[in-house]
C-alpha atoms as a PDB file:
ATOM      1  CA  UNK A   1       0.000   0.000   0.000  1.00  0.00           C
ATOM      2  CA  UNK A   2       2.714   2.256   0.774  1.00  0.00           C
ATOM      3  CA  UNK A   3       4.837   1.691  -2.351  1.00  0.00           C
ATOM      4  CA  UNK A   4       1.798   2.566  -4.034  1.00  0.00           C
ATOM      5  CA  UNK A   5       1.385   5.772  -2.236  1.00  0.00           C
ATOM      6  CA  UNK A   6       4.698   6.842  -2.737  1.00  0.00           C
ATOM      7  CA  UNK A   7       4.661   6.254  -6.765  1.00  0.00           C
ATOM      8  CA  UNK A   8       1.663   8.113  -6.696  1.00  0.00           C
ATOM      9  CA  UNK A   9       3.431  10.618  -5.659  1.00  0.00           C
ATOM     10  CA  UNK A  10       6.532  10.079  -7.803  1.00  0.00           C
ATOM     11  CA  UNK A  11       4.625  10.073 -10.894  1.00  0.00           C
ATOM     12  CA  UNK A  12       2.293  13.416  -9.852  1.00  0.00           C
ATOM     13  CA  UNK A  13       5.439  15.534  -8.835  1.00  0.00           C
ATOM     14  CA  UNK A  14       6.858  14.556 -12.395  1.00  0.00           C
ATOM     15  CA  UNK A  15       3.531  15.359 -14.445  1.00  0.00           C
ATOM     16  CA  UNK A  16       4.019  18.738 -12.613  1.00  0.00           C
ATOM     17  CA  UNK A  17       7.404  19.774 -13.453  1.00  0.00           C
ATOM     18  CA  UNK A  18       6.662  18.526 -16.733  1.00  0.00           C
ATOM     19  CA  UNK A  19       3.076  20.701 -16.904  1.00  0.00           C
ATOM     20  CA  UNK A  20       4.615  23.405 -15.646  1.00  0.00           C
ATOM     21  CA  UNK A  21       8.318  23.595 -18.102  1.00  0.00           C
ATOM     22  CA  UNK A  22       5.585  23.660 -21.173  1.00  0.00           C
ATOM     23  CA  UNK A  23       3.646  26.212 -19.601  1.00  0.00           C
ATOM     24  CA  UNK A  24       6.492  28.389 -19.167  1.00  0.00           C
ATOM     25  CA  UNK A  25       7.760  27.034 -22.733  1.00  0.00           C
ATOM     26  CA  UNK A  26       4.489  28.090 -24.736  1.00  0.00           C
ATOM     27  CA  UNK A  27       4.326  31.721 -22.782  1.00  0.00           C
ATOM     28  CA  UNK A  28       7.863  31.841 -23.956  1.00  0.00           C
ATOM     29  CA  UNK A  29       7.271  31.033 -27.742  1.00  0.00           C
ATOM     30  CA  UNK A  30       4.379  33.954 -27.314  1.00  0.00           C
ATOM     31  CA  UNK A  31       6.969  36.717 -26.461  1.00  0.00           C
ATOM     32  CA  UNK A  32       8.360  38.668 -28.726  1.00  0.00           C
ATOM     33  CA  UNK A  33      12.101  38.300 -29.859  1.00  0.00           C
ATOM     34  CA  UNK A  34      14.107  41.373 -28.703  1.00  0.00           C
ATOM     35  CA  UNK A  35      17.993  41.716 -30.396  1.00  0.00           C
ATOM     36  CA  UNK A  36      20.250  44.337 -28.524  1.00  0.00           C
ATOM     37  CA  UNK A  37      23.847  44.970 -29.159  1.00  0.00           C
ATOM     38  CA  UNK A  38      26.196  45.148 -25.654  1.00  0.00           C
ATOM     39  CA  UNK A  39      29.181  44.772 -24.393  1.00  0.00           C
ATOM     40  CA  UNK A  40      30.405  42.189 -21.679  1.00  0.00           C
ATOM     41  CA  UNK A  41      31.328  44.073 -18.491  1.00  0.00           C
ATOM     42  CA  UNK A  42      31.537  40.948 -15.959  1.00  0.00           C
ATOM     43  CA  UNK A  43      31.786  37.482 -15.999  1.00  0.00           C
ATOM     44  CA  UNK A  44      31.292  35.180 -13.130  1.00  0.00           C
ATOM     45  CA  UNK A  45      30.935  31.406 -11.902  1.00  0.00           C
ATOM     46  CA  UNK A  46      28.304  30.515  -9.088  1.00  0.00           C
ATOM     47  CA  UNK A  47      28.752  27.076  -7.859  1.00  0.00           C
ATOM     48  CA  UNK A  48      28.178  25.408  -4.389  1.00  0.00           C
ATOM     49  CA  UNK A  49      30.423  24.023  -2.005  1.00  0.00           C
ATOM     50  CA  UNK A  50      30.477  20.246  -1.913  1.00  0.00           C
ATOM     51  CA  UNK A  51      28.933  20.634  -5.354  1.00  0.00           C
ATOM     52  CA  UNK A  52      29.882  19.767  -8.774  1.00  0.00           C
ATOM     53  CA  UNK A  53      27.011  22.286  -9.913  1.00  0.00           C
ATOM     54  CA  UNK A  54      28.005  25.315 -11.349  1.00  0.00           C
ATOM     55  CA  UNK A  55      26.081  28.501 -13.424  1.00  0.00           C
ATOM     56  CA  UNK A  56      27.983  30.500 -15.582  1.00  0.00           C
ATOM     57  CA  UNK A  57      27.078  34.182 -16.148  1.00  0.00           C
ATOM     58  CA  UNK A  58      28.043  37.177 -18.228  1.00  0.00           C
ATOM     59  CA  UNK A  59      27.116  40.898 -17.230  1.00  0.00           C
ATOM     60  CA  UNK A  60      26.663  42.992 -20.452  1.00  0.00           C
ATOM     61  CA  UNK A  61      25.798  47.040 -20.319  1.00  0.00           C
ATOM     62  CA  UNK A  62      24.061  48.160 -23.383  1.00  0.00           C
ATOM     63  CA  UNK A  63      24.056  51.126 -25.342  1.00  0.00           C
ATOM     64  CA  UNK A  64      21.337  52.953 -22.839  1.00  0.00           C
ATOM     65  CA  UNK A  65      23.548  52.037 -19.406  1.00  0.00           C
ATOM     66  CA  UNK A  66      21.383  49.335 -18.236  1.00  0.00           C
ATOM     67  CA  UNK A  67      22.888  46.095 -17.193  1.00  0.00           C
ATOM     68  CA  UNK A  68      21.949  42.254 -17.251  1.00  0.00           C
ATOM     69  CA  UNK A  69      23.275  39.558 -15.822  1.00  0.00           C
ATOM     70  CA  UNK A  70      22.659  36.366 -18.571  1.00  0.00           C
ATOM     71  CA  UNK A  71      22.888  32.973 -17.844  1.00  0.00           C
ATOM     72  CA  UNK A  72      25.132  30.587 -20.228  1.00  0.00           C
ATOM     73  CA  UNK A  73      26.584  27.075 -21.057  1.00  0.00           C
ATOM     74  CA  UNK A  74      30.060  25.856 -19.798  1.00  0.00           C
ATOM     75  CA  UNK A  75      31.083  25.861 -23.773  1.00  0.00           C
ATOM     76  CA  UNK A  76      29.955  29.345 -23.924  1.00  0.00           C
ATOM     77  CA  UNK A  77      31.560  31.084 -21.302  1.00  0.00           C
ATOM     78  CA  UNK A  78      34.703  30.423 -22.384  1.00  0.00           C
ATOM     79  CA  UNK A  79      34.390  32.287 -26.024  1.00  0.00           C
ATOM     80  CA  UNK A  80      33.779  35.317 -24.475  1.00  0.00           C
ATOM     81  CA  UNK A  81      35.780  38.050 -22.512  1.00  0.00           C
ATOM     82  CA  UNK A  82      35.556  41.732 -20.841  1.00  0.00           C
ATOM     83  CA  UNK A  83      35.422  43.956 -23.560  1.00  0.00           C
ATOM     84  CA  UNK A  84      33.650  41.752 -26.474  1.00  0.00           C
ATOM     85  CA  UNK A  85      30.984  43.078 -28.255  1.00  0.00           C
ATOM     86  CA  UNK A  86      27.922  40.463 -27.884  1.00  0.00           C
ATOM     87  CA  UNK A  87      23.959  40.505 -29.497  1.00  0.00           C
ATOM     88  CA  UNK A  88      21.802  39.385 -26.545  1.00  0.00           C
ATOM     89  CA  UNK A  89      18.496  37.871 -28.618  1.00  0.00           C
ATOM     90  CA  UNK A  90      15.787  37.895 -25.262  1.00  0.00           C
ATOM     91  CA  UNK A  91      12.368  35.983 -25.424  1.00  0.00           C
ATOM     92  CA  UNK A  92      10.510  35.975 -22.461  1.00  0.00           C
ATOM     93  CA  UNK A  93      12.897  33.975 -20.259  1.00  0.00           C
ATOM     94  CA  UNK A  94      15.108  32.876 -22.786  1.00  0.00           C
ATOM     95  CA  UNK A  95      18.263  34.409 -23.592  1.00  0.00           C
ATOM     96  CA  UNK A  96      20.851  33.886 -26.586  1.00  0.00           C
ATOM     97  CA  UNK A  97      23.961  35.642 -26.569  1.00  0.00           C
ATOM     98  CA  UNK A  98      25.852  35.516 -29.637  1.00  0.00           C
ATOM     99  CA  UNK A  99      29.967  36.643 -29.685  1.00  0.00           C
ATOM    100  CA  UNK A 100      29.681  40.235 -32.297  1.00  0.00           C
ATOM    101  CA  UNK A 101      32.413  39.770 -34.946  1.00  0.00           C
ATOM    102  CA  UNK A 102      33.257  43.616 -36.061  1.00  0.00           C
END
């Protein structure tokens, strides 16, 4: 009876996380795609201790002085430095940042 309970449970918490990455997905795909030219100011590593997790993140300023911090891939983070010129393609919650080859 237990083991039942507990799968139950397994298999609801999954349905949920799945339920709720499309819902987040289509409200993405609704946004509209926003290009903007920076440059990358920052560039840091979050990671815990005891933890092979980390987040990689970039800090770009943009032409009008506003700053955001952007998420990106391991592979990523490398290609860029202080100084490069980047396109930051935003929809929604996605982000794309894209190295600017002038």
């Amino acid at each position: 009876m237990g083991f039942w309970i507990l799968l139950l449970i397994v298999v609801g918490l999954i349905l949920s996380a799945v339920i709720g990455g499309s819902r987040i997905a289509s409200n993405n795909r609704k946004q509209p795609k926003i290009e903007r030219i920076g440059e990358v100011v920052d560039k840091r590593v979050d990671w815990t201790e005891g933890s092979s997790s980390k987040t990689f993140y970039l800090t770009c300023e943009f032409e009008n002085n506003e700053r955001k911090e952007i998420s990106v891939s391991n592979d990523k983070y490398g290609l860029f430095v202080v100084g490069d010129r980047i396109q930051v393609t935003s929809q929604g919650t996605w982000n794309w940042v894209d190295r600017v080859i002038a």
